[in-house]
N, C-alpha and C. Protein backbone atom coordinates (compact mmCIF):
# COMPACT_ATOMS: atom_id res chain seq x y z
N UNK A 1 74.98 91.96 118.15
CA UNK A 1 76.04 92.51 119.00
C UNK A 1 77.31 92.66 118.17
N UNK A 2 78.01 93.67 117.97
CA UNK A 2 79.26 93.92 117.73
C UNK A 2 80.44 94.11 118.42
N UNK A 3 81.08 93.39 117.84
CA UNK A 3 82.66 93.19 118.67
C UNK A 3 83.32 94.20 117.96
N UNK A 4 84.41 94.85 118.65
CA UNK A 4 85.82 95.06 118.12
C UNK A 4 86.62 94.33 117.94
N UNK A 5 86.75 94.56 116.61
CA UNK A 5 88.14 93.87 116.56
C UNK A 5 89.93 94.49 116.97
N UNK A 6 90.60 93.44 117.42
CA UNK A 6 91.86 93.76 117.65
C UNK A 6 92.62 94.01 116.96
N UNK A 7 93.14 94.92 117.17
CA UNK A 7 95.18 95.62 116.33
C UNK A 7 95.73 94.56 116.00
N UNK A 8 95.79 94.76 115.12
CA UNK A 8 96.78 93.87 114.19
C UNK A 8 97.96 94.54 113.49
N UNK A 9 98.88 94.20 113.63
CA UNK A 9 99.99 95.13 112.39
C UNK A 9 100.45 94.27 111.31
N UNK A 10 101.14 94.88 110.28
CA UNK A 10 101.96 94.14 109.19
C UNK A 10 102.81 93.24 110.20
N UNK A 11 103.40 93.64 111.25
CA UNK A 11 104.12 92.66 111.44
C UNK A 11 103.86 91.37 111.83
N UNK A 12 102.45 91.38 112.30
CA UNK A 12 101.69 90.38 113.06
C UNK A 12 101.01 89.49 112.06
N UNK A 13 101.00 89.86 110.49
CA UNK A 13 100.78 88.78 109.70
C UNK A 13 101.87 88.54 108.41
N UNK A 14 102.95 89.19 108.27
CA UNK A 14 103.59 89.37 107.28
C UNK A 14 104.50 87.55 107.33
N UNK A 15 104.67 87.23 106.32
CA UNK A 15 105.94 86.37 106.26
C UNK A 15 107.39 86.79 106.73
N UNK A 16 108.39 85.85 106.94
CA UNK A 16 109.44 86.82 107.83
C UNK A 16 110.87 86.22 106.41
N UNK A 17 110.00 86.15 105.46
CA UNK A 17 111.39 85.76 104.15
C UNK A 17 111.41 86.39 103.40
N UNK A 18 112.59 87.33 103.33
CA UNK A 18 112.84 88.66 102.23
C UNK A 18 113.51 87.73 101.67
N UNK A 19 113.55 87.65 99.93
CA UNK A 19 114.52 87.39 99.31
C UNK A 19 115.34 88.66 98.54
N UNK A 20 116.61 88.80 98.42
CA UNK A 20 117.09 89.92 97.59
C UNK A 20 117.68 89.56 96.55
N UNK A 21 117.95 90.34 95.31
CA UNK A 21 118.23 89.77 93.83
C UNK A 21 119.18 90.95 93.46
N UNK A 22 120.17 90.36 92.85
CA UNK A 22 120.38 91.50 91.93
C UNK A 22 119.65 91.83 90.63
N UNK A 23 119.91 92.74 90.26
CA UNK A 23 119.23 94.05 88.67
C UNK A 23 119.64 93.03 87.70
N UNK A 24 120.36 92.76 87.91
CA UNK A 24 120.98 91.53 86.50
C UNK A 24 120.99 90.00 86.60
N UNK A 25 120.32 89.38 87.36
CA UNK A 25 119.46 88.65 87.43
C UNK A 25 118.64 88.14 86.19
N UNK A 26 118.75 87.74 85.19
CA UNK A 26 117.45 86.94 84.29
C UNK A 26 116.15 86.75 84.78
N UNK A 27 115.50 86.99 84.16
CA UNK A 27 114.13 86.57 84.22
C UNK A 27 113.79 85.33 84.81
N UNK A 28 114.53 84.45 83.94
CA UNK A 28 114.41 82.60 83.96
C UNK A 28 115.08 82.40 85.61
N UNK A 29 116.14 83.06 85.86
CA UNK A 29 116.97 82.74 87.09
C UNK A 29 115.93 83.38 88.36
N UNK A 30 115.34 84.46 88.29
CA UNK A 30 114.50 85.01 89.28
C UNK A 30 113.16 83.86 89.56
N UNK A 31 112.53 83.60 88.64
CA UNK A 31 111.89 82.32 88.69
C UNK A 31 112.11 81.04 89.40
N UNK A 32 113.19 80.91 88.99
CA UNK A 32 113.99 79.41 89.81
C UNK A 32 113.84 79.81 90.78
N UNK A 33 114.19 80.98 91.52
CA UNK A 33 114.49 81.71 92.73
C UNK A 33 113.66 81.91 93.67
N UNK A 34 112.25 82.39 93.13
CA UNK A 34 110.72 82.21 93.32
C UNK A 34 109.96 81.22 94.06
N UNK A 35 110.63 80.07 92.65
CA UNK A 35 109.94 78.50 93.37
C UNK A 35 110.74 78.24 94.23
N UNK A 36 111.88 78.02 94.62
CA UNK A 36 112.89 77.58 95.93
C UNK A 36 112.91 78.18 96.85
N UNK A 37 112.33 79.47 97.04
CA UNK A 37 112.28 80.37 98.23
C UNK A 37 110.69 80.14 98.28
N UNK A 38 109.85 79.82 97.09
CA UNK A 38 108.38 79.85 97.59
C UNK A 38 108.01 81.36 98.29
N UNK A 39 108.52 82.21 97.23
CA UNK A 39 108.36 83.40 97.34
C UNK A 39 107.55 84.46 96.48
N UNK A 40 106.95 85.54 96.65
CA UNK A 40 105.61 85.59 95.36
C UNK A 40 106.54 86.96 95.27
N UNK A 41 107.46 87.48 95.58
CA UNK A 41 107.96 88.62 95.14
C UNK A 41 109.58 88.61 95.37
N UNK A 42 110.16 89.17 94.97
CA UNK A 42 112.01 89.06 95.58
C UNK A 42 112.59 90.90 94.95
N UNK A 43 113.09 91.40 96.09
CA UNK A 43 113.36 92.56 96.20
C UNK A 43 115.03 92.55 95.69
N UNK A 44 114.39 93.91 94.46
CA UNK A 44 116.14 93.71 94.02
C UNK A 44 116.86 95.13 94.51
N UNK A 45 118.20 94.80 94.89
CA UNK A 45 119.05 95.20 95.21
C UNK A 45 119.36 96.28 94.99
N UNK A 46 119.82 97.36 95.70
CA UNK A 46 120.30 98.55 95.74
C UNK A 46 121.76 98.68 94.48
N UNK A 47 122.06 99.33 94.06
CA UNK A 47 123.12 99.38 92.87
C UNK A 47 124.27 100.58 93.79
N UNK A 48 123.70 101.29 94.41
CA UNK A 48 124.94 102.46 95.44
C UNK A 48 124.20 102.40 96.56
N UNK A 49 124.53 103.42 97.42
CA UNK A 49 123.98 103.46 99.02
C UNK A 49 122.66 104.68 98.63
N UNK A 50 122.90 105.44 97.05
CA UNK A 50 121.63 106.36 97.29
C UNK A 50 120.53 105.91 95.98
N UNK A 51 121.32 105.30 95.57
CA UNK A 51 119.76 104.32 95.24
C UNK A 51 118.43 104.06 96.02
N UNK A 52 117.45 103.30 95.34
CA UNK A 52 116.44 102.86 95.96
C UNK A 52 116.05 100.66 95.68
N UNK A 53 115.59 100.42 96.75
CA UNK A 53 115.21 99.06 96.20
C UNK A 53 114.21 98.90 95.03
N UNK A 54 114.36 97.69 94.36
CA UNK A 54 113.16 97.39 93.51
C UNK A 54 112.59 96.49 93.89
N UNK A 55 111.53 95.90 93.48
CA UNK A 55 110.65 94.93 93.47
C UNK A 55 110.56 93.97 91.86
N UNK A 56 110.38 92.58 92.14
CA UNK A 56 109.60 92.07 90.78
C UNK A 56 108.84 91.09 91.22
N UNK A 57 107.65 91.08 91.05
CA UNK A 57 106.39 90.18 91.07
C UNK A 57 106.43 89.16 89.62
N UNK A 58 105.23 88.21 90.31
CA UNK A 58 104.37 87.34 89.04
C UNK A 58 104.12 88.96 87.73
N UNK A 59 103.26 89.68 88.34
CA UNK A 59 102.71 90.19 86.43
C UNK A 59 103.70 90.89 86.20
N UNK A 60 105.19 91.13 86.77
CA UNK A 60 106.30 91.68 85.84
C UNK A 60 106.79 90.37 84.78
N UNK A 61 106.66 89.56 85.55
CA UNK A 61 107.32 88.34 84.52
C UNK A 61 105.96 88.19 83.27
N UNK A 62 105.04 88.83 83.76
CA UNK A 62 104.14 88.57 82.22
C UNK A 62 104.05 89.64 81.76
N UNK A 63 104.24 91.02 82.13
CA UNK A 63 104.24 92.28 81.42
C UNK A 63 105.60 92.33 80.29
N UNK A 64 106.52 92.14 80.90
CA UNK A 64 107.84 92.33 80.66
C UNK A 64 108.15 91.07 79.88
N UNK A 65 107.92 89.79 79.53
CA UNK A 65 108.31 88.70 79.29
C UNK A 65 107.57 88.02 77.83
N UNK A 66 106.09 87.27 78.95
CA UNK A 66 105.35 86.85 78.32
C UNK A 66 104.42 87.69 76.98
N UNK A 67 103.89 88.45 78.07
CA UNK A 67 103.04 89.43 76.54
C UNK A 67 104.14 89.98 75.21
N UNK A 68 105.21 90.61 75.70
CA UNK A 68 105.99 90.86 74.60
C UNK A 68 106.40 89.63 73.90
N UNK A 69 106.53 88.43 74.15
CA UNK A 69 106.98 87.74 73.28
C UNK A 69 108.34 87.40 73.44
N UNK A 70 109.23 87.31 74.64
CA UNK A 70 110.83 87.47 75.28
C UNK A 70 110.86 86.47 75.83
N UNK A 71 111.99 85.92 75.32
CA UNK A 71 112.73 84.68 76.50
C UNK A 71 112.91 85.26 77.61
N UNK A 72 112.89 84.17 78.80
CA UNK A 72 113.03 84.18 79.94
C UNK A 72 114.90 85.03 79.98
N UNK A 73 115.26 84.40 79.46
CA UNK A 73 116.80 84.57 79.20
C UNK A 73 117.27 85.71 78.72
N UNK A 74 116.68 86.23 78.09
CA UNK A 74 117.37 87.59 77.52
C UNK A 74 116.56 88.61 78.04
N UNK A 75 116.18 88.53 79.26
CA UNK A 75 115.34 89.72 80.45
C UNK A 75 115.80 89.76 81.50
N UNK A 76 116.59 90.88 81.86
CA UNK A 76 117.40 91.13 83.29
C UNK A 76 116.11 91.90 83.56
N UNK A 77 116.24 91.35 85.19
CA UNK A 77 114.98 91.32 86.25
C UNK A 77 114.88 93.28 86.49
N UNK A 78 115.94 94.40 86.17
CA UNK A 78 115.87 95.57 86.16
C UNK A 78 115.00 95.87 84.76
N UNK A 79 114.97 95.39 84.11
CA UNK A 79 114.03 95.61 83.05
C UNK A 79 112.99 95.90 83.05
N UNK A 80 112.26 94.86 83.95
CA UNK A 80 110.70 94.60 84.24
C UNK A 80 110.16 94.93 85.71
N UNK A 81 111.50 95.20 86.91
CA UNK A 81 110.80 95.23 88.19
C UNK A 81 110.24 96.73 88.51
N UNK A 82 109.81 96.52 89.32
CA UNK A 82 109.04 98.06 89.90
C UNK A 82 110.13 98.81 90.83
N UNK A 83 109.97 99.93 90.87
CA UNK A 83 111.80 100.71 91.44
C UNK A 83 110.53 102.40 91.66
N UNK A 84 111.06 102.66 92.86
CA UNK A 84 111.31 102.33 93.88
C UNK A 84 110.06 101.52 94.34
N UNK A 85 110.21 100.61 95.20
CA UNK A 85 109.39 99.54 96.06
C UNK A 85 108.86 100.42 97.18
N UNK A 86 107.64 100.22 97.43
CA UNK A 86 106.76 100.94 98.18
C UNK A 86 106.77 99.64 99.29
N UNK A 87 107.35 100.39 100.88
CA UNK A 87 107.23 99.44 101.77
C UNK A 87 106.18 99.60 102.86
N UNK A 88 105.73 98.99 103.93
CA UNK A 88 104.70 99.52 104.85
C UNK A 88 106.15 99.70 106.37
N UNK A 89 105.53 99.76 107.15
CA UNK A 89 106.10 99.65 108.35
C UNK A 89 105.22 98.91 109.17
N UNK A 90 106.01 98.09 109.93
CA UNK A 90 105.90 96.79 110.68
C UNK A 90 105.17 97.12 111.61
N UNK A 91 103.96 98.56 112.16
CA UNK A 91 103.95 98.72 112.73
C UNK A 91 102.37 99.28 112.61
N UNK A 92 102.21 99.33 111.29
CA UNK A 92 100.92 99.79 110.31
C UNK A 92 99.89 98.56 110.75
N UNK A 93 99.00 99.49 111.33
CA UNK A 93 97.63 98.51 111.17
C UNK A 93 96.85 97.89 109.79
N UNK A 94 96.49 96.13 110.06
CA UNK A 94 96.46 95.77 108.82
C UNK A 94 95.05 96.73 107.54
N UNK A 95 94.43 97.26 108.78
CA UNK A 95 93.45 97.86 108.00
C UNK A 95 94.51 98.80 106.57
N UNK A 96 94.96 99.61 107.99
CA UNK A 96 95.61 100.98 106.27
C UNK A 96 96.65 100.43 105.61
N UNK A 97 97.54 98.49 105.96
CA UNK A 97 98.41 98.45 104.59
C UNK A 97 97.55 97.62 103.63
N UNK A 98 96.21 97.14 104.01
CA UNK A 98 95.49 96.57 103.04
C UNK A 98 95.25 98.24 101.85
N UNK A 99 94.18 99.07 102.79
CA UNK A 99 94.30 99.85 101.79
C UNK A 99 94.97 100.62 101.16
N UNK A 100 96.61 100.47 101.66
CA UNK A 100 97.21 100.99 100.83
C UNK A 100 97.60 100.31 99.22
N UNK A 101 97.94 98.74 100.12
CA UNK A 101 98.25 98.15 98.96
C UNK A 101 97.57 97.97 97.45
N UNK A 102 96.26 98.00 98.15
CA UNK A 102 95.12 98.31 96.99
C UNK A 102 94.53 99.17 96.12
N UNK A 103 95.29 100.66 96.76
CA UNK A 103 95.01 101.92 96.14
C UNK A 103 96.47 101.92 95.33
N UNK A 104 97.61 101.56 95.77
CA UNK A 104 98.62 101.19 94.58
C UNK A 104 98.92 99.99 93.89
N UNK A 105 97.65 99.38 93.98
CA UNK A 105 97.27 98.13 93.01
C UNK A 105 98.58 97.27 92.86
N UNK A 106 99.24 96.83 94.08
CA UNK A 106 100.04 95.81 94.22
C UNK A 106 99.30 94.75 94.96
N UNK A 107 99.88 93.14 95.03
CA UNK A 107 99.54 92.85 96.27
C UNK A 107 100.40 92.33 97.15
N UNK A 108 101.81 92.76 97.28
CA UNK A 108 102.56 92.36 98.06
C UNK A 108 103.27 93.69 98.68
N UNK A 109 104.16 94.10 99.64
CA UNK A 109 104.33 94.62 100.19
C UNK A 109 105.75 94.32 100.97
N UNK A 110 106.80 94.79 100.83
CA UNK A 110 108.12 94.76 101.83
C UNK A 110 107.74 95.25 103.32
N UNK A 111 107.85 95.28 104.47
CA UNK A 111 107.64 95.23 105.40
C UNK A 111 108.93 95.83 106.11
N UNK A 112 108.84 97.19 106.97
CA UNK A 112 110.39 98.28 107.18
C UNK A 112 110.60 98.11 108.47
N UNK A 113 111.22 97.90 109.27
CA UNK A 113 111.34 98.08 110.64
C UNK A 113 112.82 98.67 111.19
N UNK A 114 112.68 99.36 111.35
CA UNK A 114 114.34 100.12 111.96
C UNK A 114 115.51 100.23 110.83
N UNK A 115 114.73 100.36 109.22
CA UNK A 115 115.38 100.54 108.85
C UNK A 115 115.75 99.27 107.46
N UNK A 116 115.06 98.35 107.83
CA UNK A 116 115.25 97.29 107.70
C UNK A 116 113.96 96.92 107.45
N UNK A 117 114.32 95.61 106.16
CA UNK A 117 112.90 95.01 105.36
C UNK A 117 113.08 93.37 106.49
N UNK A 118 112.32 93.36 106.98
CA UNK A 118 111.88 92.32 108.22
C UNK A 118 111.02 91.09 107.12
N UNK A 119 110.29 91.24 106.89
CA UNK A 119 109.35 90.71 105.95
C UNK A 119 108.79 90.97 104.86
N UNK A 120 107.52 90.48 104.60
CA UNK A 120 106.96 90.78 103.17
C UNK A 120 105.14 90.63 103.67
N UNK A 121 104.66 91.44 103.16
CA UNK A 121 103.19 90.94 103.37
C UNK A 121 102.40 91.50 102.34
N UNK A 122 101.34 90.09 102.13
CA UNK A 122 100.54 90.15 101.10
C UNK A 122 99.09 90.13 101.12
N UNK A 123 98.45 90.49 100.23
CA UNK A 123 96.67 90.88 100.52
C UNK A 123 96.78 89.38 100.63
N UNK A 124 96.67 88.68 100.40
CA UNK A 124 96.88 86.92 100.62
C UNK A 124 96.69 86.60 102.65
N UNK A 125 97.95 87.07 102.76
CA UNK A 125 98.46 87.37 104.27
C UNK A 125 97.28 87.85 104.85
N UNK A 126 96.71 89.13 105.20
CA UNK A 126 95.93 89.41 105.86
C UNK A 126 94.26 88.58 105.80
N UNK A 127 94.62 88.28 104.53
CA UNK A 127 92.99 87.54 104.78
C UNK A 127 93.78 85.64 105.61
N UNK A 128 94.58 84.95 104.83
CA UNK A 128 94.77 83.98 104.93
C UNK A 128 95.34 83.14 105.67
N UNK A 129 96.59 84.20 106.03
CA UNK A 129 97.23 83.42 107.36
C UNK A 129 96.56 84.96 108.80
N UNK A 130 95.80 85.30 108.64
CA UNK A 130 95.12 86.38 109.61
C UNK A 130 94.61 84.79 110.83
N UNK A 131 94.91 85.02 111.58
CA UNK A 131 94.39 84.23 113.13
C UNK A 131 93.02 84.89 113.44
N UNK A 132 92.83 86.29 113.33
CA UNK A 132 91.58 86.79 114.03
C UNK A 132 90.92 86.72 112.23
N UNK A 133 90.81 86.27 111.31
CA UNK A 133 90.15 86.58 110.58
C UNK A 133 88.90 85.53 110.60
């Protein structure tokens, strides 16, 4: 027998803790920032009103850092983050932001609602803190 399963949205499993950073930010300082927010991504900051946000994850700090051979310290977090940040809307069933997230080979996700980054959700999220999973 097969069930349906129920609607779920990003918003219904996302975390509800945006952290924001500025572009000039260190490497080493975004880290600290990471572990104290217990955060797997931190969205950096707009520079004017027609800018776009960025993102920096775990493998920017090893693309940008580690593999080259760079102190933590002499790497501002605009160096290495991802720009513009690809967000879902709070409103997206978890089916299509899983596959989105996966067809742009991230696994975290800003979360948009009216305009506004509400949360964060991660392929982590939908399997892990998922209630119907």
């Amino acid at each position: 027998m097969t069930t349906k399963r129920s609607f779920q949205s990003a918003k219904d499993v996302m975390t509800r803790d945006v952290v924001f950073i500025d572009g000039m930010t260190t490497a080493k300082e975004a880290v600290e920032i990471m572990k104290k927010e217990k955060a797997e991504a931190l969205i950096v900051k707009k520079r004017h009103p027609q800018d776009a946000y960025g993102i920096v994850m775990v493998h920017d700090f090893i693309k940008g850092v580690i593999i080259p051979d760079k102190t933590s310290e002499e790497v501002n977090v605009f160096e290495i983050m991802t720009k513009p940040v690809i967000s879902v809307p709070a409103s997206m069933d978890v089916r299509y932001v899983a596959n989105l997230l996966l067809k742009i080979g991230v696994r975290i996700a800003p979360v948009e609602e009216n305009g506004e980054y509400v949360g964060m959700v991660s392929l982590s999220d939908l399997i892990l803190d998922n209630l119907l999973f």
